[in-house]
PDB file of N, CA and C in Angstrom:
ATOM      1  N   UNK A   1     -13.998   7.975   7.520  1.00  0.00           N
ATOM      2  CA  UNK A   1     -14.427   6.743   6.889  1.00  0.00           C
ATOM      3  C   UNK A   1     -13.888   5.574   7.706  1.00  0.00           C
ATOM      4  N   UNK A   2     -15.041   4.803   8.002  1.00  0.00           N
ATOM      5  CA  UNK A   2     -14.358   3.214   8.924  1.00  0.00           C
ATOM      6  C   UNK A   2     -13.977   1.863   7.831  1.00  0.00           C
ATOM      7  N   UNK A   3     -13.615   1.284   8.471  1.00  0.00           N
ATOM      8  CA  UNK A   3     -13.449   0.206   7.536  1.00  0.00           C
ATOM      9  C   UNK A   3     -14.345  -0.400   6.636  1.00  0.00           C
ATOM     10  N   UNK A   4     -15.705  -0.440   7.492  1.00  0.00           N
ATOM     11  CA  UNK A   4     -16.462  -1.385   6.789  1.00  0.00           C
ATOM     12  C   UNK A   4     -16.980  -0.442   5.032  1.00  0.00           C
ATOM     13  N   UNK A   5     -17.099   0.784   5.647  1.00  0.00           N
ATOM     14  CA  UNK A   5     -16.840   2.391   4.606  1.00  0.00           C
ATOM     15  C   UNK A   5     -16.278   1.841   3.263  1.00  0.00           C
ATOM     16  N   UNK A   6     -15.096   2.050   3.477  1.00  0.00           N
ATOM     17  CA  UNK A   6     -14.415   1.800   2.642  1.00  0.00           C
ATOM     18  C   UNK A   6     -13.881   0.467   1.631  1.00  0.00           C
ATOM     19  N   UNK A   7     -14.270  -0.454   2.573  1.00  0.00           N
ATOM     20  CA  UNK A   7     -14.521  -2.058   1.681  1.00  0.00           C
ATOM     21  C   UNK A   7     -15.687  -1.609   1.000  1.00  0.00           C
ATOM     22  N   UNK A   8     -16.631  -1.018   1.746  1.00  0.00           N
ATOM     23  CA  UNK A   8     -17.830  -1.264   0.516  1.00  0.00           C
ATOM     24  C   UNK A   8     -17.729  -0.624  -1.008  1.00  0.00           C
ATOM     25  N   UNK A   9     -17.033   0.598  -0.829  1.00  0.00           N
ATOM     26  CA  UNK A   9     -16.771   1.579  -2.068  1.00  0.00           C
ATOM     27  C   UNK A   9     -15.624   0.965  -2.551  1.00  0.00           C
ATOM     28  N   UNK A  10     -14.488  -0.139  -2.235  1.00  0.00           N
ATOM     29  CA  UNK A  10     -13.477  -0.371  -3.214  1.00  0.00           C
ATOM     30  C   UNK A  10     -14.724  -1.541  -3.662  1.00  0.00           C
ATOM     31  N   UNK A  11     -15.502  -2.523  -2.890  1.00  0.00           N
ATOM     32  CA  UNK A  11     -16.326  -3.129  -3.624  1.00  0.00           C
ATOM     33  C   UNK A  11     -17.316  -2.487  -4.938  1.00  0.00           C
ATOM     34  N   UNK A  12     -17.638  -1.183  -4.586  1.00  0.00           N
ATOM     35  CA  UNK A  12     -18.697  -0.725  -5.467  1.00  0.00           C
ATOM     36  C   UNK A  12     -17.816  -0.066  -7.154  1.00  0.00           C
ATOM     37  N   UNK A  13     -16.210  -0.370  -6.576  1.00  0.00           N
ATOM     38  CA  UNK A  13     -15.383   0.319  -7.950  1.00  0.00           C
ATOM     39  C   UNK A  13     -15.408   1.808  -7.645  1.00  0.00           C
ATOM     40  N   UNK A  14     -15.899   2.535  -6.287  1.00  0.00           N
ATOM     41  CA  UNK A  14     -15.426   3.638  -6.011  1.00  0.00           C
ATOM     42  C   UNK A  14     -14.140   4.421  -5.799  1.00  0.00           C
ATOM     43  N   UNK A  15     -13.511   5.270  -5.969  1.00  0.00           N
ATOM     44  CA  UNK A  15     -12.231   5.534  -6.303  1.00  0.00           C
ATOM     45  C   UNK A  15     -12.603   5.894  -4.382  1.00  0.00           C
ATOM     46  N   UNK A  16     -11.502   6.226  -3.147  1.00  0.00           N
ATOM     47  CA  UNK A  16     -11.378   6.485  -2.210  1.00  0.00           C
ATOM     48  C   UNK A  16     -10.159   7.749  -2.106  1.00  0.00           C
ATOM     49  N   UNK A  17     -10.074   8.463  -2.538  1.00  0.00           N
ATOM     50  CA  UNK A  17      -9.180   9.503  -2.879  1.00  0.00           C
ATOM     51  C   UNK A  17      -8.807  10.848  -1.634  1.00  0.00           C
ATOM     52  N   UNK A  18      -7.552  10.776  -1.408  1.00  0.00           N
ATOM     53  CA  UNK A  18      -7.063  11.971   0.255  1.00  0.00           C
ATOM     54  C   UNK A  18      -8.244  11.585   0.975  1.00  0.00           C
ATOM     55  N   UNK A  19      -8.294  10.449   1.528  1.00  0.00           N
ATOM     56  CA  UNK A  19      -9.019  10.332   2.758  1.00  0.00           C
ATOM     57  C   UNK A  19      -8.807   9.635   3.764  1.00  0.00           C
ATOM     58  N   UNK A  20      -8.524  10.057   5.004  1.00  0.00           N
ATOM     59  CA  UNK A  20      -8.115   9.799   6.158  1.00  0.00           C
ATOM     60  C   UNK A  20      -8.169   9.032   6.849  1.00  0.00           C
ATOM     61  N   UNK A  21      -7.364   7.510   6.624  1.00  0.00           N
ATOM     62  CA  UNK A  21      -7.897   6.053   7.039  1.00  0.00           C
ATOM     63  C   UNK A  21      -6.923   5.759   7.934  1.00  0.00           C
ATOM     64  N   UNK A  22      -6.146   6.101   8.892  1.00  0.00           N
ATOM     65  CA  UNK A  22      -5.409   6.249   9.821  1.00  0.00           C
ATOM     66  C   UNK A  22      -5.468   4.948  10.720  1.00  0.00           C
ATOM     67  N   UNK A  23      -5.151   4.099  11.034  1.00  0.00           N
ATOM     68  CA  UNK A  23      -4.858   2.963  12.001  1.00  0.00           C
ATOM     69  C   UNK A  23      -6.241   2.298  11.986  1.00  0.00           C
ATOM     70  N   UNK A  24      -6.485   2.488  10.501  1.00  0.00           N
ATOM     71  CA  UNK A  24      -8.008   0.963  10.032  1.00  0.00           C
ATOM     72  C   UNK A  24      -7.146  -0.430  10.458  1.00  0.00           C
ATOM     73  N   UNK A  25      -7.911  -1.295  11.043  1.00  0.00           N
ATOM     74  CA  UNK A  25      -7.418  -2.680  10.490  1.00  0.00           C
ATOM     75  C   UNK A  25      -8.254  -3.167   9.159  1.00  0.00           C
ATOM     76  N   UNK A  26      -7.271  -3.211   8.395  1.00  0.00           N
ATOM     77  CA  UNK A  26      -7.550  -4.034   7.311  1.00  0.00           C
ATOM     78  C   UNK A  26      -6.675  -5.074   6.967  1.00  0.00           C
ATOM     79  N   UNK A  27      -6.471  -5.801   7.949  1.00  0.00           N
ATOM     80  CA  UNK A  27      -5.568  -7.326   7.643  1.00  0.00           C
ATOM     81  C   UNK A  27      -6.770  -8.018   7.016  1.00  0.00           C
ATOM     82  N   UNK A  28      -6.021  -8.855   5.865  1.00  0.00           N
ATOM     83  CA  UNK A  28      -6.566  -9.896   4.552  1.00  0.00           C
ATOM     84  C   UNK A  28      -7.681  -9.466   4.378  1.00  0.00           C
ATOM     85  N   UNK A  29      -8.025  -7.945   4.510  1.00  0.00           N
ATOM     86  CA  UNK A  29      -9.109  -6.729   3.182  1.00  0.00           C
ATOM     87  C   UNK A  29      -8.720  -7.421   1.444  1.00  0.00           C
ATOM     88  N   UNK A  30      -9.377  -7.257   0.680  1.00  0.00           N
ATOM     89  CA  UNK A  30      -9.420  -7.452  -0.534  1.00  0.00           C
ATOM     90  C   UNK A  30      -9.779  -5.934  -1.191  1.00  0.00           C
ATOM     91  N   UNK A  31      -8.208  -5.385  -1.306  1.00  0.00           N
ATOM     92  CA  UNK A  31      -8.360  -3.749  -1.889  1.00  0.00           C
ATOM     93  C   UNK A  31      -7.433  -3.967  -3.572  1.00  0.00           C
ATOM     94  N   UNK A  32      -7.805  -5.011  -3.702  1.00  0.00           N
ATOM     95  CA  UNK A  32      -7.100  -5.031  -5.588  1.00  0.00           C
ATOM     96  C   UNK A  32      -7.373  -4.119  -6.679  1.00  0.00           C
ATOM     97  N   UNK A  33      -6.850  -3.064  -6.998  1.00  0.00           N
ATOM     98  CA  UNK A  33      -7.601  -2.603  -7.791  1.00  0.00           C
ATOM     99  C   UNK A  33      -7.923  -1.068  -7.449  1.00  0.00           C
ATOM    100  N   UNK A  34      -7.903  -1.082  -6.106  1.00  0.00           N
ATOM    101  CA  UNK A  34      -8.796   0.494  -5.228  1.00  0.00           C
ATOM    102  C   UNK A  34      -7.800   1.202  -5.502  1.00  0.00           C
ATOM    103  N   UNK A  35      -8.538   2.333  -5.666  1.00  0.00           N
ATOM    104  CA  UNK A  35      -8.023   3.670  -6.118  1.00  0.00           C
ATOM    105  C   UNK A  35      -7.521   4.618  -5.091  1.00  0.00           C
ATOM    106  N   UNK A  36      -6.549   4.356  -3.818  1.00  0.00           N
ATOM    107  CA  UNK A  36      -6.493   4.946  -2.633  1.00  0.00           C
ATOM    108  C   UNK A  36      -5.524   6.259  -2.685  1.00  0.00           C
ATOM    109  N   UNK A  37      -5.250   6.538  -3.506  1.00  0.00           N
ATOM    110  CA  UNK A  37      -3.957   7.627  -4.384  1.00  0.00           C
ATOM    111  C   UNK A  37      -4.686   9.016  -3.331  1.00  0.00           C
ATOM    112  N   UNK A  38      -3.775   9.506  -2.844  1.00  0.00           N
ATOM    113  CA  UNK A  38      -3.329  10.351  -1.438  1.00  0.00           C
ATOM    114  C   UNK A  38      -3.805  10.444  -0.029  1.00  0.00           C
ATOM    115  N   UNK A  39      -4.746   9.377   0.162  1.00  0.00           N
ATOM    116  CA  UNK A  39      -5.104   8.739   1.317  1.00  0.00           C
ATOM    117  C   UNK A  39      -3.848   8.465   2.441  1.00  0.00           C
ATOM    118  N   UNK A  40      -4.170   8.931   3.837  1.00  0.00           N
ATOM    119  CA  UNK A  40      -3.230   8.785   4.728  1.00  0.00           C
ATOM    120  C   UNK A  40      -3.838   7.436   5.457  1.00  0.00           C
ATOM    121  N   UNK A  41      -2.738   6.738   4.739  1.00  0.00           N
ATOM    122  CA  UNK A  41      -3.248   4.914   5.688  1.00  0.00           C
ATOM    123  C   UNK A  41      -1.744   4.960   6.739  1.00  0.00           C
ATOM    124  N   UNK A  42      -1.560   6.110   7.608  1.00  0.00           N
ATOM    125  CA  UNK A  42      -0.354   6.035   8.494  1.00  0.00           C
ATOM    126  C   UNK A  42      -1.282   4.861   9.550  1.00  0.00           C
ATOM    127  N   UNK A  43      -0.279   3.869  10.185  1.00  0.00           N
ATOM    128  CA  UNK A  43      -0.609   3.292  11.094  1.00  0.00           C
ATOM    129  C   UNK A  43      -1.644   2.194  11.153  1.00  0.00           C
ATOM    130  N   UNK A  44      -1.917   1.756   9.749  1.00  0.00           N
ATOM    131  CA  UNK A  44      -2.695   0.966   9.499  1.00  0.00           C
ATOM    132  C   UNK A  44      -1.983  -0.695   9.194  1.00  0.00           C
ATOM    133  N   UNK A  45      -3.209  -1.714   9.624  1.00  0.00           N
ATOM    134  CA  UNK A  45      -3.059  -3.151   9.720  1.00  0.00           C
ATOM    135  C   UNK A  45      -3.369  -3.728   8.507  1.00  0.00           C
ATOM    136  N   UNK A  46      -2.407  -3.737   7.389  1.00  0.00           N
ATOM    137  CA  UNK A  46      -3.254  -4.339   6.281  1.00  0.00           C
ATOM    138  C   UNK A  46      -2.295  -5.367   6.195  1.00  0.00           C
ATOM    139  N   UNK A  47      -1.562  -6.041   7.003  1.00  0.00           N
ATOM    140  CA  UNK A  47      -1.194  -7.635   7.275  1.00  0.00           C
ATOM    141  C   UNK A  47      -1.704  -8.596   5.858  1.00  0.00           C
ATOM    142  N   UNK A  48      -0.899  -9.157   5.704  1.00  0.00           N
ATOM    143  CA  UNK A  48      -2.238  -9.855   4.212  1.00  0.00           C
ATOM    144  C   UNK A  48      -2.998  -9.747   3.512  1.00  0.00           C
ATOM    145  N   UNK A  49      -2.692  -8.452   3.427  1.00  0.00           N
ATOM    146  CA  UNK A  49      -4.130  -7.946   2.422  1.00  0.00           C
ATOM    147  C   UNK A  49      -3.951  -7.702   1.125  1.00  0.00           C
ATOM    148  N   UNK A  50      -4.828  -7.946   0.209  1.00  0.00           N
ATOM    149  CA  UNK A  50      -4.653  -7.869  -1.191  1.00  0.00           C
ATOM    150  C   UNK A  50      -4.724  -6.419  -1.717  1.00  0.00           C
ATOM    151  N   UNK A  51      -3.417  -5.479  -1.867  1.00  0.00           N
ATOM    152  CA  UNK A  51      -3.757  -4.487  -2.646  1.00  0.00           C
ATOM    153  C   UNK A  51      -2.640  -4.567  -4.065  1.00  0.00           C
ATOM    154  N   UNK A  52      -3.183  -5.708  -4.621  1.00  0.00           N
ATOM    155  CA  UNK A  52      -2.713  -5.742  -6.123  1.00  0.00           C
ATOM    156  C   UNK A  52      -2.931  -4.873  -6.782  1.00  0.00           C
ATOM    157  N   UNK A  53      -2.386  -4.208  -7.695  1.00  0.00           N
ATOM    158  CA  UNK A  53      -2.982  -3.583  -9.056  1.00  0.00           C
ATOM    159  C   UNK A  53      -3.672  -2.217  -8.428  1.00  0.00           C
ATOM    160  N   UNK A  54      -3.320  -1.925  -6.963  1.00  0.00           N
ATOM    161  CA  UNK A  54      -4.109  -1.013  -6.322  1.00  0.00           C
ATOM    162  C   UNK A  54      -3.074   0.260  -6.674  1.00  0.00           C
ATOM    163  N   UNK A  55      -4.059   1.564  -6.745  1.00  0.00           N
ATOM    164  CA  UNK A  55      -3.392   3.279  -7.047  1.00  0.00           C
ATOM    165  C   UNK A  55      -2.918   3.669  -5.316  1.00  0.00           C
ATOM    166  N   UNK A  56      -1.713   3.732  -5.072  1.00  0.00           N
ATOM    167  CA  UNK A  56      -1.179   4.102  -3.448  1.00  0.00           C
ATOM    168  C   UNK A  56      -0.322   5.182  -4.152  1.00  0.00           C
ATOM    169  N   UNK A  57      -0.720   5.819  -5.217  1.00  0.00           N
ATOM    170  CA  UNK A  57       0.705   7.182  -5.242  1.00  0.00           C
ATOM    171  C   UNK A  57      -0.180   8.253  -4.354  1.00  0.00           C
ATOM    172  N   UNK A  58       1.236   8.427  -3.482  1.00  0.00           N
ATOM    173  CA  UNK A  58       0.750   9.741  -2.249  1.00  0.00           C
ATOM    174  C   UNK A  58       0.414   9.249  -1.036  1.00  0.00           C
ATOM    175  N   UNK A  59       0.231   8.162  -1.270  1.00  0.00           N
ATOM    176  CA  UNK A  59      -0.369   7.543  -0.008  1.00  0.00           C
ATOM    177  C   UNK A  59       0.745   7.971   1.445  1.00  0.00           C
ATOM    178  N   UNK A  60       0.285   7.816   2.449  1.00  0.00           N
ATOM    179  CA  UNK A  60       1.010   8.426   3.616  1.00  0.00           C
ATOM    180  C   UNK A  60       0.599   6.805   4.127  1.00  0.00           C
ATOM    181  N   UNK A  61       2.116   5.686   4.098  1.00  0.00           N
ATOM    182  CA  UNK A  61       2.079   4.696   4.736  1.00  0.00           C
ATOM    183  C   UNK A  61       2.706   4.353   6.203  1.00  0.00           C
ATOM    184  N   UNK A  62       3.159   5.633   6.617  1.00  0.00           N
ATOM    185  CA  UNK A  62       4.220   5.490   7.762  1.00  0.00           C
ATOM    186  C   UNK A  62       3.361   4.664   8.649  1.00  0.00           C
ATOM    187  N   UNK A  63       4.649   3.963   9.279  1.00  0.00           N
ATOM    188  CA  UNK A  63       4.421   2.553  10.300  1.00  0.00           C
ATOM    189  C   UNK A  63       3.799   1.819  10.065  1.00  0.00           C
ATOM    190  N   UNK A  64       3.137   1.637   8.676  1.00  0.00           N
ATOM    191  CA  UNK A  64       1.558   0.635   8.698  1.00  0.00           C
ATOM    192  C   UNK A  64       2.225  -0.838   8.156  1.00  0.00           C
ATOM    193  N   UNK A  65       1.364  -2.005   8.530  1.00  0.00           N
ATOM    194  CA  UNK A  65       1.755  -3.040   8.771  1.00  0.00           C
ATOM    195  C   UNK A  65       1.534  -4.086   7.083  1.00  0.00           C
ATOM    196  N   UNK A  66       2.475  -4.149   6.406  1.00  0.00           N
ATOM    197  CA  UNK A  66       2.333  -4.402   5.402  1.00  0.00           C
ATOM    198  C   UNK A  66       2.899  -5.733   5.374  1.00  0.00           C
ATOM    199  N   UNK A  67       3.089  -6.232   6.294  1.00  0.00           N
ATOM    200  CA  UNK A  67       3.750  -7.904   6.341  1.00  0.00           C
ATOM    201  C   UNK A  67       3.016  -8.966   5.497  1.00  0.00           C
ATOM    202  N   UNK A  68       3.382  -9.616   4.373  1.00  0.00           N
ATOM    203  CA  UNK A  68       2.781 -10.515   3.927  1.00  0.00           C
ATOM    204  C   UNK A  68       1.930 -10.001   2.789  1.00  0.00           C
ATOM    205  N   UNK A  69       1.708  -8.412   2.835  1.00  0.00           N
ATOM    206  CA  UNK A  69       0.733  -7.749   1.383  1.00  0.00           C
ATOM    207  C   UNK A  69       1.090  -8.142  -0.187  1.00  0.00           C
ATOM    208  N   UNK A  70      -0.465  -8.416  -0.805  1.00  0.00           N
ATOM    209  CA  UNK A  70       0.398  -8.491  -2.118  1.00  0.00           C
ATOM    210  C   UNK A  70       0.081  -7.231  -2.172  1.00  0.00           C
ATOM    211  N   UNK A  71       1.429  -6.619  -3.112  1.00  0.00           N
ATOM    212  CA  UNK A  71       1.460  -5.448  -3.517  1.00  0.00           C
ATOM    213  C   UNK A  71       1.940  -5.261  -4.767  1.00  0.00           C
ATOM    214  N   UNK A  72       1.515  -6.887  -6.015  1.00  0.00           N
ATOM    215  CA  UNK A  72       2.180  -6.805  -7.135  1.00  0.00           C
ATOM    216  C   UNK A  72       1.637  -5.567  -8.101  1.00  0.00           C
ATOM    217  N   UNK A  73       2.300  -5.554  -9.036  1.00  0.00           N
ATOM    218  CA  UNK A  73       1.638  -4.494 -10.054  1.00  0.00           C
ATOM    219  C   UNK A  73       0.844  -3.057  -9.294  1.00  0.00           C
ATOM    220  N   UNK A  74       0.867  -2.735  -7.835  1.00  0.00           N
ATOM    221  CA  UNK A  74       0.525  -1.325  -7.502  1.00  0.00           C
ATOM    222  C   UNK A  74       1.526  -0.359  -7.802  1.00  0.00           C
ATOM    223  N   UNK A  75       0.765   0.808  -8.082  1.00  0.00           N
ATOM    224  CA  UNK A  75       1.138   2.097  -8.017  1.00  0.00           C
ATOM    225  C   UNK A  75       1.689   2.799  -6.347  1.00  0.00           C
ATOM    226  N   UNK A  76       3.292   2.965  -6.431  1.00  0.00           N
ATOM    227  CA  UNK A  76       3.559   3.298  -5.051  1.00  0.00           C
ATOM    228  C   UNK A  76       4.346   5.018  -5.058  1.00  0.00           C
ATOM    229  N   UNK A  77       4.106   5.053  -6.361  1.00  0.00           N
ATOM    230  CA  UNK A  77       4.861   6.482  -6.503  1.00  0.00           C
ATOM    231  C   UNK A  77       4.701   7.537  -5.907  1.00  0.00           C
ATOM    232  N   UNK A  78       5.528   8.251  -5.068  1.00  0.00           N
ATOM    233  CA  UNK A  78       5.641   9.781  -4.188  1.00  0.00           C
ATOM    234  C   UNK A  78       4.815   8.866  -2.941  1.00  0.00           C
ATOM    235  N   UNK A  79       4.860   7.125  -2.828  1.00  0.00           N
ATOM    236  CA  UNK A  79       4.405   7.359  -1.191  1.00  0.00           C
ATOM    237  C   UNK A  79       5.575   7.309  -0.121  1.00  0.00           C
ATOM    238  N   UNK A  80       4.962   7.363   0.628  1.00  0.00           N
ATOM    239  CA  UNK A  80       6.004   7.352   1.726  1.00  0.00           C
ATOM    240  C   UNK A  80       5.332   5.968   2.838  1.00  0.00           C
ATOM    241  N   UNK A  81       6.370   5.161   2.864  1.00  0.00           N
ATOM    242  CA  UNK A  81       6.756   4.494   3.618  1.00  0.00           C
ATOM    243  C   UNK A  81       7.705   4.383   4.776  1.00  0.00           C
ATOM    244  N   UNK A  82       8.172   5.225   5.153  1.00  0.00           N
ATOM    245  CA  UNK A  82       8.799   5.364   6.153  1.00  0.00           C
ATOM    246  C   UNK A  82       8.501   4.261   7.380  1.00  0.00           C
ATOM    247  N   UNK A  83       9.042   3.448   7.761  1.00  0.00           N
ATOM    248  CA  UNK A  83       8.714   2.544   8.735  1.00  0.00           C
ATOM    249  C   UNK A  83       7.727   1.703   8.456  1.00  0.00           C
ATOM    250  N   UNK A  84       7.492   1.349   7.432  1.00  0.00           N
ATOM    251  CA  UNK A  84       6.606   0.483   7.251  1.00  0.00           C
ATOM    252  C   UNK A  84       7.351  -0.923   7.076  1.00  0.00           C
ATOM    253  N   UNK A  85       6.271  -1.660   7.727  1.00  0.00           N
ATOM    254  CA  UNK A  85       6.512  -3.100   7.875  1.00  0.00           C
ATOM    255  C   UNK A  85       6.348  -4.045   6.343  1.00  0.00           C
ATOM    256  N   UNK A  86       7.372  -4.694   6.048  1.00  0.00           N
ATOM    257  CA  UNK A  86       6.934  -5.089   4.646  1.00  0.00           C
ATOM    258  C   UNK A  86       7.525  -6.382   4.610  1.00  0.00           C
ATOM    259  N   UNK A  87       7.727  -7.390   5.790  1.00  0.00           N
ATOM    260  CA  UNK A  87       8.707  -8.312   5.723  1.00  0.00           C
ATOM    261  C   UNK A  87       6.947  -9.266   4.771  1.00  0.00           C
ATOM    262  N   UNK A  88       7.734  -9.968   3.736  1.00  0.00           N
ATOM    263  CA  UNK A  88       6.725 -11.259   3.386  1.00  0.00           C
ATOM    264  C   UNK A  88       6.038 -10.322   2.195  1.00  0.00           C
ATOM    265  N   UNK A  89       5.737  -8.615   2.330  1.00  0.00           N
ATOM    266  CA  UNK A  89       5.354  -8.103   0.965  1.00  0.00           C
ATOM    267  C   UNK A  89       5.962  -8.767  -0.151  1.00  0.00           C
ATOM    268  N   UNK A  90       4.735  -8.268  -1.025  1.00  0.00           N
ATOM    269  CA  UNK A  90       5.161  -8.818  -2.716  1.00  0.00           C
ATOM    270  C   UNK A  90       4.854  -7.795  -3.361  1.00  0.00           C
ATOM    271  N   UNK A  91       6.076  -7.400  -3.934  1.00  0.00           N
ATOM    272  CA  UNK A  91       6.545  -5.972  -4.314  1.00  0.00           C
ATOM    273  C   UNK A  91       6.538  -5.957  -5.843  1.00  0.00           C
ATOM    274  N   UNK A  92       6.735  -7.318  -6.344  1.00  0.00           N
ATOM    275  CA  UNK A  92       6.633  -7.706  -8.025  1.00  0.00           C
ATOM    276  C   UNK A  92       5.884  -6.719  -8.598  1.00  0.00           C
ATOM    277  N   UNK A  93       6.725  -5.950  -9.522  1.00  0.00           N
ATOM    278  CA  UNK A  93       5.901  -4.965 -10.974  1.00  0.00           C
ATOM    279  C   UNK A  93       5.749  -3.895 -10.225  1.00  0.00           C
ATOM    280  N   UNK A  94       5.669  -3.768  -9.046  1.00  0.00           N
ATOM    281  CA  UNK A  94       5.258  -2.535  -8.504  1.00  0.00           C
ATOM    282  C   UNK A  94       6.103  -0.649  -8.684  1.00  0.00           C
ATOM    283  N   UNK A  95       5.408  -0.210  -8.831  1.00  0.00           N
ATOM    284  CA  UNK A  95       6.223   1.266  -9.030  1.00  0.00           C
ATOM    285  C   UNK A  95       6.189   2.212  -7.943  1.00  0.00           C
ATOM    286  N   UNK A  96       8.189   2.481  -8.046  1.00  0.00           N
ATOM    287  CA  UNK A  96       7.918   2.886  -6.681  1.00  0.00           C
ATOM    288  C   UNK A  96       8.693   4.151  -7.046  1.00  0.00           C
ATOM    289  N   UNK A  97       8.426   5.370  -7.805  1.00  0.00           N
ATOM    290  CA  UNK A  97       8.991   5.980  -8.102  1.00  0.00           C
ATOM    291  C   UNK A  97       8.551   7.557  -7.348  1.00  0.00           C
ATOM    292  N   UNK A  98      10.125   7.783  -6.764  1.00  0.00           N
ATOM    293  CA  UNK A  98       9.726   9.025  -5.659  1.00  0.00           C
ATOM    294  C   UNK A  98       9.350   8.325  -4.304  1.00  0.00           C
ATOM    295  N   UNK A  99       9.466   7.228  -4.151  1.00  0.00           N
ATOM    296  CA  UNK A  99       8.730   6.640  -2.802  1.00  0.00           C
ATOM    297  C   UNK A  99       9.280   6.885  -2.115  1.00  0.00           C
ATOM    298  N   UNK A 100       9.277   7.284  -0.811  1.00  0.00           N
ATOM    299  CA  UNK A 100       9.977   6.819   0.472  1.00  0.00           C
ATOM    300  C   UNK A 100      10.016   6.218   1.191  1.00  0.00           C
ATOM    301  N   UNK A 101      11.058   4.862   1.091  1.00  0.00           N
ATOM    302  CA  UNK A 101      11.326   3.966   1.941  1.00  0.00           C
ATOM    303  C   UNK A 101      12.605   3.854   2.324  1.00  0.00           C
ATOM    304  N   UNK A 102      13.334   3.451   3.418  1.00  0.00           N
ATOM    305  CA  UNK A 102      14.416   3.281   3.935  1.00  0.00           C
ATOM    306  C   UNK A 102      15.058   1.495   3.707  1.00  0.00           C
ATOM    307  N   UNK A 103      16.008   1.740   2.686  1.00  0.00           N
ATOM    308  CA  UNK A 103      16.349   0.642   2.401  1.00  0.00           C
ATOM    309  C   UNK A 103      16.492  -1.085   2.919  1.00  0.00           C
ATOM    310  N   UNK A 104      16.617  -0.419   4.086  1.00  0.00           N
ATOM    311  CA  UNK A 104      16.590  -1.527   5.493  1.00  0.00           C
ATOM    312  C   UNK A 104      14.605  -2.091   5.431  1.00  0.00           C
ATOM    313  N   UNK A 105      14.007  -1.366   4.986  1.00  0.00           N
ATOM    314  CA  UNK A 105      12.784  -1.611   4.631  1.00  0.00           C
ATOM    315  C   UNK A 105      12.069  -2.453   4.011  1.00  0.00           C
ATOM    316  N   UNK A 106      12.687  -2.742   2.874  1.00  0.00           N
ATOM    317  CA  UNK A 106      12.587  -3.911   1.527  1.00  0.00           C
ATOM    318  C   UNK A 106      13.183  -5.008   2.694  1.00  0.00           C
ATOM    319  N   UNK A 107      13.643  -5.399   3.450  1.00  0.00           N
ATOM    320  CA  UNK A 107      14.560  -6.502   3.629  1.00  0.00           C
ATOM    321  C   UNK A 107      13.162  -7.504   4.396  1.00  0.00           C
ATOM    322  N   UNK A 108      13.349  -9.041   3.561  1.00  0.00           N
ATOM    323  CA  UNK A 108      12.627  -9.898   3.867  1.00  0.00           C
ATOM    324  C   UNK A 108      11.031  -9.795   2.950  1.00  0.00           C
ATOM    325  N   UNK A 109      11.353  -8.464   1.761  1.00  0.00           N
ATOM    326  CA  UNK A 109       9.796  -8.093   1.145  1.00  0.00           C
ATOM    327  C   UNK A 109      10.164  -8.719  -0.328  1.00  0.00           C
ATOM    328  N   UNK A 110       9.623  -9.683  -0.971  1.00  0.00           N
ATOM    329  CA  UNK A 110       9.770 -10.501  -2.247  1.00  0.00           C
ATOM    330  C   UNK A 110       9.768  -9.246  -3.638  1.00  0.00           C
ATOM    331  N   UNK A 111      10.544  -9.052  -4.271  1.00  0.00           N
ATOM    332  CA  UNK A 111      10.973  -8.338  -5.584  1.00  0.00           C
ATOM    333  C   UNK A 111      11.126  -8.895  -6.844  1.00  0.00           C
ATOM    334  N   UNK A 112      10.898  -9.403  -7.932  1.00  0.00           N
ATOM    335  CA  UNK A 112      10.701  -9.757  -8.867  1.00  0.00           C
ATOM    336  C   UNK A 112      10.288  -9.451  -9.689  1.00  0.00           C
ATOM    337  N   UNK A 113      10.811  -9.611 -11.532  1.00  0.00           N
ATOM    338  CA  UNK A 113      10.169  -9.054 -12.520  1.00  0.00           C
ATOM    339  C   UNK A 113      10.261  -7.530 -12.615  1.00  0.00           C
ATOM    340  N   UNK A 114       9.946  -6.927 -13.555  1.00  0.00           N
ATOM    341  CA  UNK A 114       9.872  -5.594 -13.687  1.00  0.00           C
ATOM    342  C   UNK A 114       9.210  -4.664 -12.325  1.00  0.00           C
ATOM    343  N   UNK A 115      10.733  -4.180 -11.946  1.00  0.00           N
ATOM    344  CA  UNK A 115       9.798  -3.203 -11.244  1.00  0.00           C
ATOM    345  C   UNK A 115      10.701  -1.446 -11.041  1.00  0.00           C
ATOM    346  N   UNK A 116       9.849  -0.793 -11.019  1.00  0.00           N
ATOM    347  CA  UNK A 116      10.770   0.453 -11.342  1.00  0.00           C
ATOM    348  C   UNK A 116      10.712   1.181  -9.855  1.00  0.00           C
ATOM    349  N   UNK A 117      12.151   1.732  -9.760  1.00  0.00           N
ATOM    350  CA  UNK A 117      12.086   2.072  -8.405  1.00  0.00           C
ATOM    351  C   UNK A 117      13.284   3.352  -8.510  1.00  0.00           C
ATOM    352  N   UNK A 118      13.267   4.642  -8.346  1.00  0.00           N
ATOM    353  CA  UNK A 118      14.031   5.523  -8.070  1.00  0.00           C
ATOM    354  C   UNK A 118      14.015   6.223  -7.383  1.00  0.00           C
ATOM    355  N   UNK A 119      14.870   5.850  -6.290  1.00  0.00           N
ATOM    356  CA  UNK A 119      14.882   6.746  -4.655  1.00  0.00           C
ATOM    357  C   UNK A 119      15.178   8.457  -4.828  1.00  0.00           C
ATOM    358  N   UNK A 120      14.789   9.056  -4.036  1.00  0.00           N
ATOM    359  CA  UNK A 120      14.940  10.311  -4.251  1.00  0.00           C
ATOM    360  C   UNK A 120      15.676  10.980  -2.750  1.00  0.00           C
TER     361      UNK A 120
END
């Protein structure tokens, strides 16, 4: 699936589910909402991009460029972040339970309000 793919189906309210989106650019995409729950977005550009309120449990985020994402109110549970870029993320409400991220990770990513987070 290419980019333009997959904007169209989070446009159409299609769920995008374990599918293999590997080093898409999607900087300032509008994915609010998308249902991307075990999709491997390793290595991907989503720089500014809106994935509010978006399903990322499972997601495979290693190295991908999350600088500046809103990421309020998403689902981040069992993903893995490993090296992911998150300076300027907005992490508000978000659930990050089971996630993997390396603490040094959050640093410079905005946190606020309820948010549940238990490292494993």
């Amino acid at each position: 699936m290419n980019a333009e793919e997959l904007l169209q189906a989070v446009r159409n309210g299609q769920p995008v589910r374990n599918e293999d989106l590997k080093g898409l650019n999607l900087a300032r995409a509008d994915l609010s909402g998308a249902d991307l729950s075990g999709s491997d977005l390793s290595g991907c550009n989503l720089r500014d991009a809106n994935l509010s309120r978006a399903n990322l449990s499972r997601c495979k985020l290693r190295e991908a460029d999350l600088r500046g994402a809103d990421l309020r109110w998403s689902n981040l549970s069992q993903a893995d972040l490993t090296d992911a870029r998150l300076r300027r993320a907005n992490l508000t409400g978000s659930i990050r339970i089971g996630t993997k991220i390396k603490k040094w990770g959050l640093k410079g990513a905005f946190i606020a309000g309820p948010t549940a987070y238990i490292e494993e």
